[in-house]
C-alpha atoms as a PDB file:
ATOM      1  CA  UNK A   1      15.889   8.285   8.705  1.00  0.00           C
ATOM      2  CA  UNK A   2      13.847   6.867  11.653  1.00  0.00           C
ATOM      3  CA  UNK A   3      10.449   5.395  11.661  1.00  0.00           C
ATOM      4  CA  UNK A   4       8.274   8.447  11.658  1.00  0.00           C
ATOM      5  CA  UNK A   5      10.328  10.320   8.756  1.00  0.00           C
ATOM      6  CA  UNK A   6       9.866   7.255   6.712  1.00  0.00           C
ATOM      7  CA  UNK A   7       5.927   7.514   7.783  1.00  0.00           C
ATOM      8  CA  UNK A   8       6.029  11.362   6.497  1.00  0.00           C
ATOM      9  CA  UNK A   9       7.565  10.494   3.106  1.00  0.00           C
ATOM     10  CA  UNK A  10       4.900   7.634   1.954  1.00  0.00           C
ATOM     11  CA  UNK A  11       2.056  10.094   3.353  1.00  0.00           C
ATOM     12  CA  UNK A  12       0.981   8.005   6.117  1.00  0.00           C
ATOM     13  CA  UNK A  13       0.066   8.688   9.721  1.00  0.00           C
ATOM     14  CA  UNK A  14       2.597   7.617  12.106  1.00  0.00           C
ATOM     15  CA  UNK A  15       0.757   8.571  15.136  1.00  0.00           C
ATOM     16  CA  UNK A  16      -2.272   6.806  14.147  1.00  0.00           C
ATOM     17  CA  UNK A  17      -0.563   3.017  13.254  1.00  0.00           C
ATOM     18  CA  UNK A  18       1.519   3.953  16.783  1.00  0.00           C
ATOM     19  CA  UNK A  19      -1.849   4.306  18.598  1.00  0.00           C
ATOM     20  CA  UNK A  20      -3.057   1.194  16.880  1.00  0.00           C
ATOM     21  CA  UNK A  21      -0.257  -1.226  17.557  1.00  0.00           C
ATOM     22  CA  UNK A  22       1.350   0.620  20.550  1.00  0.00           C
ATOM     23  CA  UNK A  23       5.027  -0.244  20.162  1.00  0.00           C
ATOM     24  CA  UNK A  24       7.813   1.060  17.662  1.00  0.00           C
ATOM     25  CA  UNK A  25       8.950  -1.968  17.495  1.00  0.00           C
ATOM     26  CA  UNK A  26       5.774  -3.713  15.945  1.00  0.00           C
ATOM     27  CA  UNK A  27       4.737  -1.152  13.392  1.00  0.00           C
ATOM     28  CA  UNK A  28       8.315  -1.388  12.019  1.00  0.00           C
ATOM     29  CA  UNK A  29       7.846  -4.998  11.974  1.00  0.00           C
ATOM     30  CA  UNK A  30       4.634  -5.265   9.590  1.00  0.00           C
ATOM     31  CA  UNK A  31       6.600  -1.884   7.669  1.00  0.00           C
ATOM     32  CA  UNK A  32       8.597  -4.291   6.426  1.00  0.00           C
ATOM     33  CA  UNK A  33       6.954  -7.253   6.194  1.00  0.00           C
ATOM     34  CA  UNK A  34       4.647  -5.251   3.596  1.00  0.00           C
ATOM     35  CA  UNK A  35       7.945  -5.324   1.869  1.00  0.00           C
ATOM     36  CA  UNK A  36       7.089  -9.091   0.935  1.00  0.00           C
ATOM     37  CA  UNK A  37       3.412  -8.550   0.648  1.00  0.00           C
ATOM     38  CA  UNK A  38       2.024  -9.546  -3.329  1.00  0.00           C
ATOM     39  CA  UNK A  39      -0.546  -8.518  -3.564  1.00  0.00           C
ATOM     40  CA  UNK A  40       0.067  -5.214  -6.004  1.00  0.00           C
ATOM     41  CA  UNK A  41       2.171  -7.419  -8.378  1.00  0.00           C
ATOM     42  CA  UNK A  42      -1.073  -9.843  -8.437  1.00  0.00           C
ATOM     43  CA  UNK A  43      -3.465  -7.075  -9.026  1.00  0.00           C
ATOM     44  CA  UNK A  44      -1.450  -6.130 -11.784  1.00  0.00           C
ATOM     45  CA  UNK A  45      -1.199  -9.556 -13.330  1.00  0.00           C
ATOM     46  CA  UNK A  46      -4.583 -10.177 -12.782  1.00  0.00           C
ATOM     47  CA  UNK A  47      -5.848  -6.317 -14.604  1.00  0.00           C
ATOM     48  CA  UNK A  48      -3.263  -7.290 -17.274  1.00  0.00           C
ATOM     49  CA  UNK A  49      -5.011 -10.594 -17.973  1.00  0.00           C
ATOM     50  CA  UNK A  50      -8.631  -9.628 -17.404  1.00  0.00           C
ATOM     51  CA  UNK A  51      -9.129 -11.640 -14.222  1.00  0.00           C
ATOM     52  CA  UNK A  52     -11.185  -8.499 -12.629  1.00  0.00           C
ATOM     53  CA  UNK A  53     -12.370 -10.767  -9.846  1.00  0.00           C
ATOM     54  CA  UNK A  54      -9.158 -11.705  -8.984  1.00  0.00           C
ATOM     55  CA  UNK A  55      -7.753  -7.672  -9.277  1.00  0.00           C
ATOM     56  CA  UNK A  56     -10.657  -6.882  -7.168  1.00  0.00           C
ATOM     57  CA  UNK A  57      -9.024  -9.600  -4.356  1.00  0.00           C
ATOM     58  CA  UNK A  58      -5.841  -8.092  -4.302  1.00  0.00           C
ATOM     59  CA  UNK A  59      -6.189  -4.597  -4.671  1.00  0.00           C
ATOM     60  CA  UNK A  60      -8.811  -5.176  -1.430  1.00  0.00           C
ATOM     61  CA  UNK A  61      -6.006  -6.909   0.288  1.00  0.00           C
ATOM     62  CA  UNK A  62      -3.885  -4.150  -0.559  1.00  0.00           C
ATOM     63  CA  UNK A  63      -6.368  -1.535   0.837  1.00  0.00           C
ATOM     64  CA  UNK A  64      -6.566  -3.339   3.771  1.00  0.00           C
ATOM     65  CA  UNK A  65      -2.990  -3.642   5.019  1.00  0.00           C
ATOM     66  CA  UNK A  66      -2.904   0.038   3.780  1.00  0.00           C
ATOM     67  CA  UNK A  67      -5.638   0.810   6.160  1.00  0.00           C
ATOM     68  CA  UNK A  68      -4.048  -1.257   8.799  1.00  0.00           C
ATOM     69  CA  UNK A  69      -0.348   0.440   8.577  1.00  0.00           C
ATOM     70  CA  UNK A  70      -1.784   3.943   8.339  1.00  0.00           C
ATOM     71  CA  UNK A  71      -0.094   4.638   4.843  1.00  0.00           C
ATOM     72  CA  UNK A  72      -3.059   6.954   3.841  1.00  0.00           C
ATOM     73  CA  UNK A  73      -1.891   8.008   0.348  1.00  0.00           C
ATOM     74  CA  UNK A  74      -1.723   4.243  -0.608  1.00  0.00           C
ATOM     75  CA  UNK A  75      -4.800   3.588   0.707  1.00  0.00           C
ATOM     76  CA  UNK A  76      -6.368   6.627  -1.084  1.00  0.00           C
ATOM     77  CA  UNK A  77      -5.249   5.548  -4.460  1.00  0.00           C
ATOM     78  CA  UNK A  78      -6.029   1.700  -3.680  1.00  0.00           C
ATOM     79  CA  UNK A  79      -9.745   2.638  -2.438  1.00  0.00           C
ATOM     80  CA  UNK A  80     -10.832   4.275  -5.370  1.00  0.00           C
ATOM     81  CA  UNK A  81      -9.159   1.339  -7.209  1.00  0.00           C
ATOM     82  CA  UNK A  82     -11.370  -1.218  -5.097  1.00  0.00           C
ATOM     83  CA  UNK A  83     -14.758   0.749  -5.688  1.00  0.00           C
ATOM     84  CA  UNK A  84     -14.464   1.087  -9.285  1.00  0.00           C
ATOM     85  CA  UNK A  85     -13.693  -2.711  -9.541  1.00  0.00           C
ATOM     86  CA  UNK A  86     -16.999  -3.237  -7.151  1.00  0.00           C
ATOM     87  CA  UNK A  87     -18.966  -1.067  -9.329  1.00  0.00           C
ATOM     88  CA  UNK A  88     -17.623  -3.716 -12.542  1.00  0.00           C
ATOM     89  CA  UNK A  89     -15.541  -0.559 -14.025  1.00  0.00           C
ATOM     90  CA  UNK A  90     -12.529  -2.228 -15.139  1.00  0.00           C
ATOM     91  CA  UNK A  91     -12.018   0.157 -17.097  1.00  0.00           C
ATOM     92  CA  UNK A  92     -12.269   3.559 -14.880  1.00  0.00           C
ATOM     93  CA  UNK A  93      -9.976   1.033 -12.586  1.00  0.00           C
ATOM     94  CA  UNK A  94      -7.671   0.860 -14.880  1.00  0.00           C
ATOM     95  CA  UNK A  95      -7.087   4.902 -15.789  1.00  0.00           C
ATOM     96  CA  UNK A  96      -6.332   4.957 -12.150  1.00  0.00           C
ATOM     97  CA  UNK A  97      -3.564   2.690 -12.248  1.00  0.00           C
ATOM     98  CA  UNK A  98      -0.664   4.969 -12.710  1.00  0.00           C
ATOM     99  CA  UNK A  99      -1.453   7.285  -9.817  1.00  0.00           C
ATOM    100  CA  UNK A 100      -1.804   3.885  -7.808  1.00  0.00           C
ATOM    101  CA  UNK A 101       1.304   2.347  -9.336  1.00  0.00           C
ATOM    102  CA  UNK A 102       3.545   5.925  -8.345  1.00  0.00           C
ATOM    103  CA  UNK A 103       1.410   5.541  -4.538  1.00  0.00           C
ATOM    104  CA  UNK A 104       2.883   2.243  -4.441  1.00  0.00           C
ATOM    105  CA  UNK A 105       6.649   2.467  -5.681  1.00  0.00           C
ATOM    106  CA  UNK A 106       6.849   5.363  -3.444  1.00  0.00           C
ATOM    107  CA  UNK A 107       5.743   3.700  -0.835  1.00  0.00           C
ATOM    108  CA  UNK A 108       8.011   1.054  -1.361  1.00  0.00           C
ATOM    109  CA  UNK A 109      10.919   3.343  -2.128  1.00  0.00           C
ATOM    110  CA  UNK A 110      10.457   5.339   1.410  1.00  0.00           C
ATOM    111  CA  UNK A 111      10.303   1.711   3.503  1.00  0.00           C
ATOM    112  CA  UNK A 112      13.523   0.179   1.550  1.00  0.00           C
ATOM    113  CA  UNK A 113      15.188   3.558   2.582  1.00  0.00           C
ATOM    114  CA  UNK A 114      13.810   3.536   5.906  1.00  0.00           C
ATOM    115  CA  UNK A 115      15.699  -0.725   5.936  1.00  0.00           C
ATOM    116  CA  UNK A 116      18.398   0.883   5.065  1.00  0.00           C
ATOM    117  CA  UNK A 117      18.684   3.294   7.329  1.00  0.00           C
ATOM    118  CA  UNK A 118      18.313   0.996   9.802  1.00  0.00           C
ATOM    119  CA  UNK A 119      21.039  -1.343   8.829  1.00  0.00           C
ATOM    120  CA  UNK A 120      23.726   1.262   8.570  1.00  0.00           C
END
């Protein structure tokens, strides 16, 4: 699997993050330092504990770096997570968790195959 093929599975836009930060070599770098990135396992906490201010940090944080790497589906899910929290809809944010959850761990699942890949 190369870098692009990784970019198709998680429904992002390879092209797009390559136009933005102009080298292989750096996209792949911040692909996998999203690996280490928190902030979906602190907007969980935080929904699961009622902190919606806090949720509302993370999942922006989240939307952001989404935004950032180009992985659109991600970003899709984690947008309409960040304006229902705006709009004080905790709960319409949370019915939307799942599909955001599955955007996530996909996401995830596509970039630790990608490392893989790469280490082989």
């Amino acid at each position: 699997m190369n870098l692009k093929d990784c970019y198709i599975k998680l429904g992002g836009d390879y092209d797009a993050v390559l136009g933005r930060l102009r080298r292989e070599q750096t996209v792949q770098k911040f692909v996998f330092k999203f690996l280490k990135d928190t902030s979906f396992d602190l907007f969980e906490a935080s929904m699961n504990s009622g902190n919606y201010e806090e949720a509302l940090r993370a999942v922006h944080t989240l939307k952001g770096i989404c935004q950032n790497l180009s992985f659109d589906r991600l970003y899709a899910s984690s947008n309409l997570v960040t304006q229902a929290l705006k709009e004080n809809d905790p709960e319409r944010a949370a019915s939307m968790i799942p599909q955001l959850s599955e955007d996530y761990h996909g996401t995830v699942c596509a970039i630790e195959e990608y490392q893989r890949s790469e280490e082989e």
